[in-house]
PDB file of N, CA and C in Angstrom:
ATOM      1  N   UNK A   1      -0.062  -9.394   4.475  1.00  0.00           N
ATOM      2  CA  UNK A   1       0.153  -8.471   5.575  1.00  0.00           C
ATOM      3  C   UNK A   1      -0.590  -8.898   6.828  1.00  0.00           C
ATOM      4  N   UNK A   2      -2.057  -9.279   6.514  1.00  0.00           N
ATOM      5  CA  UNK A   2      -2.883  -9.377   7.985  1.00  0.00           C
ATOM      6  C   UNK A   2      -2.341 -10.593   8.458  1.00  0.00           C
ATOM      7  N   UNK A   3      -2.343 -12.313   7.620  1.00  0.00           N
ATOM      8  CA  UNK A   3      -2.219 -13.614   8.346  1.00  0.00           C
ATOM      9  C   UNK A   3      -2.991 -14.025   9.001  1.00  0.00           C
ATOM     10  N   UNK A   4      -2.994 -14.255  10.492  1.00  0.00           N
ATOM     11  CA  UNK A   4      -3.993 -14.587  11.440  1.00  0.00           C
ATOM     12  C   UNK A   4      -3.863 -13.693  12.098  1.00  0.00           C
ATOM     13  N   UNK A   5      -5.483 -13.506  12.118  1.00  0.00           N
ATOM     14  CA  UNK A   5      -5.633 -12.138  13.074  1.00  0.00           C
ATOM     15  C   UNK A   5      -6.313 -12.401  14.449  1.00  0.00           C
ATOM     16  N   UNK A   6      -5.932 -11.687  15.603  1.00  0.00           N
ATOM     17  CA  UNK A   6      -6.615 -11.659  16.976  1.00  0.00           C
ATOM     18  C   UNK A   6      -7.655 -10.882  16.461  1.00  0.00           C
ATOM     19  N   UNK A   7      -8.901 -10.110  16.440  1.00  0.00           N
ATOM     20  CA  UNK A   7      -9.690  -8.891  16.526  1.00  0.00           C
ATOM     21  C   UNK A   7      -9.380  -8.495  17.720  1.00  0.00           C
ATOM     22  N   UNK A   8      -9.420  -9.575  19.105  1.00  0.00           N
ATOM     23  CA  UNK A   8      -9.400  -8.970  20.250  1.00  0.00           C
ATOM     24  C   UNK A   8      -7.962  -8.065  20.990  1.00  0.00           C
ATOM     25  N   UNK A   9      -6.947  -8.252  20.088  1.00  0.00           N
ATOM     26  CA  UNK A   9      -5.926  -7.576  19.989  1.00  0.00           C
ATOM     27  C   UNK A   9      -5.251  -6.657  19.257  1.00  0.00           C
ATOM     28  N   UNK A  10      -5.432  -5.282  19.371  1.00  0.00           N
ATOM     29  CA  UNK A  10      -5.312  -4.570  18.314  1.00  0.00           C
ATOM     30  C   UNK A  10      -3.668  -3.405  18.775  1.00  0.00           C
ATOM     31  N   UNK A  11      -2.921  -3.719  17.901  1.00  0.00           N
ATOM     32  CA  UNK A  11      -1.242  -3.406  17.651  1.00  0.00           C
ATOM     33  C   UNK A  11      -1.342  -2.235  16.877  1.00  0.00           C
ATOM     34  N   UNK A  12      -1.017  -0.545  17.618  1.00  0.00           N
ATOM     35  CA  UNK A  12      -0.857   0.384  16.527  1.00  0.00           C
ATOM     36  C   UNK A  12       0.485   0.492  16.331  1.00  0.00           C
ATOM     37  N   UNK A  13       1.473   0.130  17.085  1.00  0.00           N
ATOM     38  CA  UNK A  13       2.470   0.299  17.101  1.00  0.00           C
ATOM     39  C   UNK A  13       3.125   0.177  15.532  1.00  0.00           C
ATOM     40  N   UNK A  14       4.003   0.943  14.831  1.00  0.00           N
ATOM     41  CA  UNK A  14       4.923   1.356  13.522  1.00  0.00           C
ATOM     42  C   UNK A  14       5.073   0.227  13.329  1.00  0.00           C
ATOM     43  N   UNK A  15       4.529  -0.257  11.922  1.00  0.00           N
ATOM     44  CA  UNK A  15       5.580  -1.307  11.325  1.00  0.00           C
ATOM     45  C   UNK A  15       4.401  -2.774  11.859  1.00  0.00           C
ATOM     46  N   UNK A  16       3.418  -2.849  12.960  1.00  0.00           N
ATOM     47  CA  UNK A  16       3.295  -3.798  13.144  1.00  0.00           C
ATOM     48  C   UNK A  16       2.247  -4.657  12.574  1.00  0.00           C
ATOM     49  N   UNK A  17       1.877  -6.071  12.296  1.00  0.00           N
ATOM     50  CA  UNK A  17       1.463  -6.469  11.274  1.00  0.00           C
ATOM     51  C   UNK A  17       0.053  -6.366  11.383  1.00  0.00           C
ATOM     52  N   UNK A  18      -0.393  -4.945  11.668  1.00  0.00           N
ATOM     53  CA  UNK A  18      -2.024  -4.888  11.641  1.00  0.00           C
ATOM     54  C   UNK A  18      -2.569  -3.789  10.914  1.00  0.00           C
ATOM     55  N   UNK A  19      -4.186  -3.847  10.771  1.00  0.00           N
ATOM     56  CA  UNK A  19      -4.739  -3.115   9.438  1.00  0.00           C
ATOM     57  C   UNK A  19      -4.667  -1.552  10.339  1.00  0.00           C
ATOM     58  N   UNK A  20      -4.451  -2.161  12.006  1.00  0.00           N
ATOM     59  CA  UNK A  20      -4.508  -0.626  12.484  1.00  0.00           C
ATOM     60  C   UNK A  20      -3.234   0.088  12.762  1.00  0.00           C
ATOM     61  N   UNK A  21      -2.266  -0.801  12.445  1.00  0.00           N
ATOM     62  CA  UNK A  21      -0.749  -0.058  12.576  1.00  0.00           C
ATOM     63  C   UNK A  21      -0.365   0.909  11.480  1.00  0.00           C
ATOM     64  N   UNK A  22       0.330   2.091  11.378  1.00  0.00           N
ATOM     65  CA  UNK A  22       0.930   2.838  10.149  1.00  0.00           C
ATOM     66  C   UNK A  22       1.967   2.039  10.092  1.00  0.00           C
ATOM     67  N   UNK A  23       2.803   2.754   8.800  1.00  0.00           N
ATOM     68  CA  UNK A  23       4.078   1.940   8.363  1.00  0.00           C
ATOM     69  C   UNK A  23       5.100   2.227   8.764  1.00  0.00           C
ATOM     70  N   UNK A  24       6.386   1.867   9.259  1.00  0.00           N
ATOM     71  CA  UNK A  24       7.638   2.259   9.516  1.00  0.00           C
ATOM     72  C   UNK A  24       7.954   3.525   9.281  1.00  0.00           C
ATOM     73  N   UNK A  25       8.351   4.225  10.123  1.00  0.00           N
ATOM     74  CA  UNK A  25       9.025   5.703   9.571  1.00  0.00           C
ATOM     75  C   UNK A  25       7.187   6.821   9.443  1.00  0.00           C
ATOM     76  N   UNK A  26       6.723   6.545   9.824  1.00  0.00           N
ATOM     77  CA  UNK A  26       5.255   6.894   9.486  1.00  0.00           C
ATOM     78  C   UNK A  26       5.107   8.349  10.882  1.00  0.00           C
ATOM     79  N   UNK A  27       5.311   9.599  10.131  1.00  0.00           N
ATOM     80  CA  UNK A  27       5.378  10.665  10.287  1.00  0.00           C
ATOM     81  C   UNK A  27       3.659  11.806  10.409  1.00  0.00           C
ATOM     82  N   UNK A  28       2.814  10.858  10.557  1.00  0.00           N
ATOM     83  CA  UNK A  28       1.698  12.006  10.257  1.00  0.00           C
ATOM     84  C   UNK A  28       0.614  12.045  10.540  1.00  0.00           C
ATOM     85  N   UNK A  29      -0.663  12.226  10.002  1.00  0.00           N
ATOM     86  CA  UNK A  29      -2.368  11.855  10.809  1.00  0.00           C
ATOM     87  C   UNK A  29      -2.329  10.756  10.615  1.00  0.00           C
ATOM     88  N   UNK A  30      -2.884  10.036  12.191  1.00  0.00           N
ATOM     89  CA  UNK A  30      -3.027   8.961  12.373  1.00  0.00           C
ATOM     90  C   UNK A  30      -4.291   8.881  11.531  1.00  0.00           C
ATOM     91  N   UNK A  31      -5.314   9.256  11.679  1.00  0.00           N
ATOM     92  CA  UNK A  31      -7.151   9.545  11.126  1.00  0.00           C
ATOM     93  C   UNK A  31      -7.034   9.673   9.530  1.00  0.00           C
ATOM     94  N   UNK A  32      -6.387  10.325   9.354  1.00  0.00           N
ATOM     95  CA  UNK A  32      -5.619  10.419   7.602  1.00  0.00           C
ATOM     96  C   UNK A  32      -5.492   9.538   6.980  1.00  0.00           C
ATOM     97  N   UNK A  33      -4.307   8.655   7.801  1.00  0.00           N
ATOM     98  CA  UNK A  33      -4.116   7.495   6.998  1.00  0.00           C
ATOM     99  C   UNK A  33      -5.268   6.172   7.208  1.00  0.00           C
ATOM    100  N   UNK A  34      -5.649   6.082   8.193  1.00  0.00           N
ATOM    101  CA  UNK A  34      -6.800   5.316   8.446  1.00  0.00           C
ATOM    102  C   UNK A  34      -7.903   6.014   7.427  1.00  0.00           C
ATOM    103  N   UNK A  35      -7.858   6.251   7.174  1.00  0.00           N
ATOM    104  CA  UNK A  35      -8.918   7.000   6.379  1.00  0.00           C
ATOM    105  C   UNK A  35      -8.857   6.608   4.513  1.00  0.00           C
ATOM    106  N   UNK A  36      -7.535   7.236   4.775  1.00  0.00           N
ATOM    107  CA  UNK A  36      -7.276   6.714   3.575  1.00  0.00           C
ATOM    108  C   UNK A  36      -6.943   5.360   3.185  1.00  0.00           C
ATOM    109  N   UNK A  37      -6.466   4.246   3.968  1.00  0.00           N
ATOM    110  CA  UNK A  37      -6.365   3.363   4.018  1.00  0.00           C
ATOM    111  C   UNK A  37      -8.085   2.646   4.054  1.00  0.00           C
ATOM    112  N   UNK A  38      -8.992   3.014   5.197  1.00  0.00           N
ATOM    113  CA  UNK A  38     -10.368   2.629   4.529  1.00  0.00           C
ATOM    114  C   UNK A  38     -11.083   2.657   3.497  1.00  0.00           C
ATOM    115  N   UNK A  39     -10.659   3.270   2.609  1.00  0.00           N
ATOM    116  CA  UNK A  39     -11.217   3.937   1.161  1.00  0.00           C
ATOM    117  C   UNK A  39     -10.337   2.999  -0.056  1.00  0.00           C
ATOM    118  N   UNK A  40      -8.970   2.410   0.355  1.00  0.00           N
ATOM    119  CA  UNK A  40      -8.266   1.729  -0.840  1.00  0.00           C
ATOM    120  C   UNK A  40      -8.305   0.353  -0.418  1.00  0.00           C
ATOM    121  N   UNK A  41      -8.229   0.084   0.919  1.00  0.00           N
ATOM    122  CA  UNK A  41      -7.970  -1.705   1.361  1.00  0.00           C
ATOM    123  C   UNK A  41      -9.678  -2.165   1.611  1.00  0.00           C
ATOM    124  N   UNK A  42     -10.062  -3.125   0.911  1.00  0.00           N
ATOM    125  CA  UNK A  42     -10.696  -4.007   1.529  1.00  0.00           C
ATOM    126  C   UNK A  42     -10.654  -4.498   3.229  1.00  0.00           C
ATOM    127  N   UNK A  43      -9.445  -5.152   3.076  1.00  0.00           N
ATOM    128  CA  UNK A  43      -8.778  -6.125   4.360  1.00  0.00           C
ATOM    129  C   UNK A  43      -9.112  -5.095   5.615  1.00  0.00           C
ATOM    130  N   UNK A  44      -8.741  -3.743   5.636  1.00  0.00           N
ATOM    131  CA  UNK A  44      -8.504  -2.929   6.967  1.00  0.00           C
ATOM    132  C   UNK A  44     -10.049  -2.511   6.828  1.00  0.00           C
ATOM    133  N   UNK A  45     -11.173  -2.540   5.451  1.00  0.00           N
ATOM    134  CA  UNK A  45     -12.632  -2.201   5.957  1.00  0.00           C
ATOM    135  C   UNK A  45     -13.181  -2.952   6.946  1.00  0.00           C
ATOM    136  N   UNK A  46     -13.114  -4.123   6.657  1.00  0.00           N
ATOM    137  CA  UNK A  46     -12.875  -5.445   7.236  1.00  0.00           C
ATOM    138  C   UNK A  46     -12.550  -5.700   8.439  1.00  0.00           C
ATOM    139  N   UNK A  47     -11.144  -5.169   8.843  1.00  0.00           N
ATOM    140  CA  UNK A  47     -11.183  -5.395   9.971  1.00  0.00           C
ATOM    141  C   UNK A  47     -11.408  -4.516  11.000  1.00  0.00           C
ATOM    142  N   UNK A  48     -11.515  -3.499  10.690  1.00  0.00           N
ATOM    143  CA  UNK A  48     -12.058  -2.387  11.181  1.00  0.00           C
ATOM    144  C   UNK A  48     -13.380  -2.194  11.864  1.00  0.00           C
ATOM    145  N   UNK A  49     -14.249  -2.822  11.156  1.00  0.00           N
ATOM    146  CA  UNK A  49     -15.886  -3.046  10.900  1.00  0.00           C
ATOM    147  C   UNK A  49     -16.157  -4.451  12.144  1.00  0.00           C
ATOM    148  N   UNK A  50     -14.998  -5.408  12.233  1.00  0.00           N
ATOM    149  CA  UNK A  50     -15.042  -6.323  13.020  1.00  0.00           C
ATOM    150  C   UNK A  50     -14.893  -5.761  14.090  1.00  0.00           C
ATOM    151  N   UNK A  51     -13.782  -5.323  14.357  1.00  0.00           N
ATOM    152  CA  UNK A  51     -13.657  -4.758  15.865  1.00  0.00           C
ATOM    153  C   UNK A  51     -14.549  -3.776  16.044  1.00  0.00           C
ATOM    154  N   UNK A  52     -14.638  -3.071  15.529  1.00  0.00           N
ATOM    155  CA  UNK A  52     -16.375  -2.491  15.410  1.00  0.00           C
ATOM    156  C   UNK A  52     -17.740  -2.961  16.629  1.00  0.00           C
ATOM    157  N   UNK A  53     -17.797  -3.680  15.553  1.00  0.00           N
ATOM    158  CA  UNK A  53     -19.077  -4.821  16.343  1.00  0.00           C
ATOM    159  C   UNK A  53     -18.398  -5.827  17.233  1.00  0.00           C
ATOM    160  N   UNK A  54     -17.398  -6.248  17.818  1.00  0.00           N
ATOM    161  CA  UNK A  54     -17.005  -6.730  18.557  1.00  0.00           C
ATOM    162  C   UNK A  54     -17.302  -5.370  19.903  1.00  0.00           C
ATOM    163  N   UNK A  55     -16.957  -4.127  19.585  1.00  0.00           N
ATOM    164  CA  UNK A  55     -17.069  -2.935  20.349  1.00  0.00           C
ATOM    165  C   UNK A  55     -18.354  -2.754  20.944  1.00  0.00           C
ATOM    166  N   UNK A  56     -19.210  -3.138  19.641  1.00  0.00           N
ATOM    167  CA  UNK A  56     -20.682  -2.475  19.941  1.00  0.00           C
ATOM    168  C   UNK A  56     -21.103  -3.520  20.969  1.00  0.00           C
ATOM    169  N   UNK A  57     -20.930  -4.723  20.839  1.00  0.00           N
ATOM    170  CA  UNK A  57     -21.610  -6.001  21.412  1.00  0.00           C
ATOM    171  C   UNK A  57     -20.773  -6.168  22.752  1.00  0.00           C
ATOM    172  N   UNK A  58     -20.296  -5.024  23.318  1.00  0.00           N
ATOM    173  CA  UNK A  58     -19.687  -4.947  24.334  1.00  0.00           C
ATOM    174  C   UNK A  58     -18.442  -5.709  24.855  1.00  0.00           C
ATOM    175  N   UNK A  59     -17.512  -6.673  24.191  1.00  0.00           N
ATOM    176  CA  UNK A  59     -16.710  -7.527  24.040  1.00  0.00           C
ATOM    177  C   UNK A  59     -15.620  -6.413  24.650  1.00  0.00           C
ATOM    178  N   UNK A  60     -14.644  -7.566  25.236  1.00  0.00           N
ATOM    179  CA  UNK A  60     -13.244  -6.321  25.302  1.00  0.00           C
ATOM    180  C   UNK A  60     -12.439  -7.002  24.525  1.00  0.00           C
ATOM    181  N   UNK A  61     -11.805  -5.780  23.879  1.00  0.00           N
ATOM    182  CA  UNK A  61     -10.586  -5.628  22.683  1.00  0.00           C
ATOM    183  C   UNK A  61      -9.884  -4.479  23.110  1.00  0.00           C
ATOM    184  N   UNK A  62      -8.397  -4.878  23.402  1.00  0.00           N
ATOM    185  CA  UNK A  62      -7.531  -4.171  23.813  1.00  0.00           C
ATOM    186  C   UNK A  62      -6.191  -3.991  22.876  1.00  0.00           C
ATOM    187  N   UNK A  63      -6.142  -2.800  22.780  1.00  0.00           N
ATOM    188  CA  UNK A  63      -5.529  -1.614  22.200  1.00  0.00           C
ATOM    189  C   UNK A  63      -4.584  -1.328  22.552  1.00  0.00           C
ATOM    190  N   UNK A  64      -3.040  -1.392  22.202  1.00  0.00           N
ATOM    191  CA  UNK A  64      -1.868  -0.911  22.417  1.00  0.00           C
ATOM    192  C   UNK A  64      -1.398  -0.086  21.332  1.00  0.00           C
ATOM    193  N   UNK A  65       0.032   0.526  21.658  1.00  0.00           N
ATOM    194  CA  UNK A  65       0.638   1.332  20.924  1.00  0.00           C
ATOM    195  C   UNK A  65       0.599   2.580  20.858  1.00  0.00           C
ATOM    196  N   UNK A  66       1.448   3.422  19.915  1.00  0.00           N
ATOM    197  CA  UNK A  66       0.719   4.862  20.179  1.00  0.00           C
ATOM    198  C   UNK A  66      -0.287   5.285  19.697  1.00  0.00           C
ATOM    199  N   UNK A  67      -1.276   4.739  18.763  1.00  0.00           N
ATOM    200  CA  UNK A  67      -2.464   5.477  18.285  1.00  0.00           C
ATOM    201  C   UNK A  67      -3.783   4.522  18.931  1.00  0.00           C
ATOM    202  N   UNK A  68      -3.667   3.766  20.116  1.00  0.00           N
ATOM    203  CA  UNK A  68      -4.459   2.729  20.557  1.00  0.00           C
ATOM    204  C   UNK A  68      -5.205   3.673  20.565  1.00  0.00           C
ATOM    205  N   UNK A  69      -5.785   4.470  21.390  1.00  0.00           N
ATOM    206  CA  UNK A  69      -6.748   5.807  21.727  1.00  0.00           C
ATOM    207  C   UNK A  69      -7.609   5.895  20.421  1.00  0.00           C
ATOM    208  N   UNK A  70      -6.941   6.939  19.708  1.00  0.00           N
ATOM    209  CA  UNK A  70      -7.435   6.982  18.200  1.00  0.00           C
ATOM    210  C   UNK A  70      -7.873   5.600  17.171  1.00  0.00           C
ATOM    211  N   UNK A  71      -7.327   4.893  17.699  1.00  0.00           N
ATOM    212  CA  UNK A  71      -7.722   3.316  16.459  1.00  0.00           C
ATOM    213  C   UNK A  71      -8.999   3.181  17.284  1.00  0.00           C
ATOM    214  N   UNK A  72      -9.357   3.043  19.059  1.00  0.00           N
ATOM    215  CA  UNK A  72     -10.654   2.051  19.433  1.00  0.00           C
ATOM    216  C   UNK A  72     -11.542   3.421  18.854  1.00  0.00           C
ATOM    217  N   UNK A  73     -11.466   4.785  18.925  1.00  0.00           N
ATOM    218  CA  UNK A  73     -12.743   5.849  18.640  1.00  0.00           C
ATOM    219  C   UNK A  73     -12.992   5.162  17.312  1.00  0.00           C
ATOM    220  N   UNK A  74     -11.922   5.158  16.258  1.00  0.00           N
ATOM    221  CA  UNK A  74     -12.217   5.155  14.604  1.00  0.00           C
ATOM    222  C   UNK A  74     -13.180   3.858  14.799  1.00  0.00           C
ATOM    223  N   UNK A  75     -12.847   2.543  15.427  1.00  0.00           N
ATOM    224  CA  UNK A  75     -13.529   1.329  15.568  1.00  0.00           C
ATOM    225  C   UNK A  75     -15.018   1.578  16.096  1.00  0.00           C
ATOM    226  N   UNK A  76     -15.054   2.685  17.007  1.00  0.00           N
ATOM    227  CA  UNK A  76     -16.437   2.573  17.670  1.00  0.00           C
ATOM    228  C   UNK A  76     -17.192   2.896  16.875  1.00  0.00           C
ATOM    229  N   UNK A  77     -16.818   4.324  16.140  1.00  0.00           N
ATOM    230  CA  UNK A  77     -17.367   5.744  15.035  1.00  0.00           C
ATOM    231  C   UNK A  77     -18.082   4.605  14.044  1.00  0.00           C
ATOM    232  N   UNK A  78     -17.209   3.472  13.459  1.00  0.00           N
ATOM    233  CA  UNK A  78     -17.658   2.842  12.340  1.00  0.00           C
ATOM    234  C   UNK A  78     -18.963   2.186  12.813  1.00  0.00           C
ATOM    235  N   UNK A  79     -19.866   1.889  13.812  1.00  0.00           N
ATOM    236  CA  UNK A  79     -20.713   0.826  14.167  1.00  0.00           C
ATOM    237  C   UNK A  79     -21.568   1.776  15.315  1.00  0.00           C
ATOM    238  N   UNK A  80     -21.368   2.759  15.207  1.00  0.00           N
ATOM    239  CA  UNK A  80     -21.880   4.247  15.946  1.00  0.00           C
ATOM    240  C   UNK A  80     -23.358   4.227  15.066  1.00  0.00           C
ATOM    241  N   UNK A  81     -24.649   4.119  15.503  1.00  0.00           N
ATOM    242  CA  UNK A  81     -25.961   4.641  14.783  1.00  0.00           C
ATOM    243  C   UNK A  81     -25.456   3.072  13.221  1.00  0.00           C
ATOM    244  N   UNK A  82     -25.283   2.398  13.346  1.00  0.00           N
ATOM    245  CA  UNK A  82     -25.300   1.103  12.547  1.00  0.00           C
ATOM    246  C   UNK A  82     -24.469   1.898  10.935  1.00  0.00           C
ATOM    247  N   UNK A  83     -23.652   2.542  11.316  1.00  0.00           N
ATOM    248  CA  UNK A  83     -23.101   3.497  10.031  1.00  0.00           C
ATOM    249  C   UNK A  83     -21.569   2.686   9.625  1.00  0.00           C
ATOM    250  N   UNK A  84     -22.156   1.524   9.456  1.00  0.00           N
ATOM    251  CA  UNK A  84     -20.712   0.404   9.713  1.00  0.00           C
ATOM    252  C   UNK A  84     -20.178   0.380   7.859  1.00  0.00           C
ATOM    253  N   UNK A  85     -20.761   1.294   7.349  1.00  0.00           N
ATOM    254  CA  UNK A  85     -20.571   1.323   5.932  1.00  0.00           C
ATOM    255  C   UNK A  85     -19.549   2.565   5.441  1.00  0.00           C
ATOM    256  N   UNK A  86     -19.232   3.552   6.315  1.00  0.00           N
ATOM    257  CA  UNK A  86     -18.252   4.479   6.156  1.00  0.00           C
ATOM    258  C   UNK A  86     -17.332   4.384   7.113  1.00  0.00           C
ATOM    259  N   UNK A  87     -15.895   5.064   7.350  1.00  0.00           N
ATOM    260  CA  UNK A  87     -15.226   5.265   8.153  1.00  0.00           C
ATOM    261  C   UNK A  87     -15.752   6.816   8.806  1.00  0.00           C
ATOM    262  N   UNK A  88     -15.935   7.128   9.837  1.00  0.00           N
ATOM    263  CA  UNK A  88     -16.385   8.694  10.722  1.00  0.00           C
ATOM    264  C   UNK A  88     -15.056   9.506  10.353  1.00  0.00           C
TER     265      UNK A  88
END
């Protein structure tokens, strides 16, 4: 699913090939499924936690799609007070 990944490019858009996109046809909490998706995938702790600290260390990483908004908070929340071990 991931391949080669940008960190510095992050795709929420349906369907698209990232740990921060939902799936096709994807009807519901954005925070939900990120959520739940942090708790079963490795890969999206991962990359999550990267853009993270790419966030904290002041880097720009830019965010499209419709849940761009909601994906950079979940990214910041994770590396917020060094709490890079849960999803917020």
């Amino acid at each position: 699913m991931y391949g080669i990944i940008d960190f510095t490019r992050i795709d929420t858009e349906k369907g698209a090939p990232s740990a921060f996109a939902p799936p096709m046809g994807f009807d519901g909490n954005y925070r939900e499924i990120m959520r739940y998706r942090w708790q079963h995938d490795p890969g999206v702790r991962q990359h999550v936690a990267v853009v993270g600290r790419l966030l904290a260390r002041g880097e720009r990483v830019h965010f499209r799609g419709p849940f761009a908004d909601e994906a950079r908070r979940i990214a910041e929340a994770v590396w917020k007070g060094g709490r890079h071990d849960h999803m917020a």
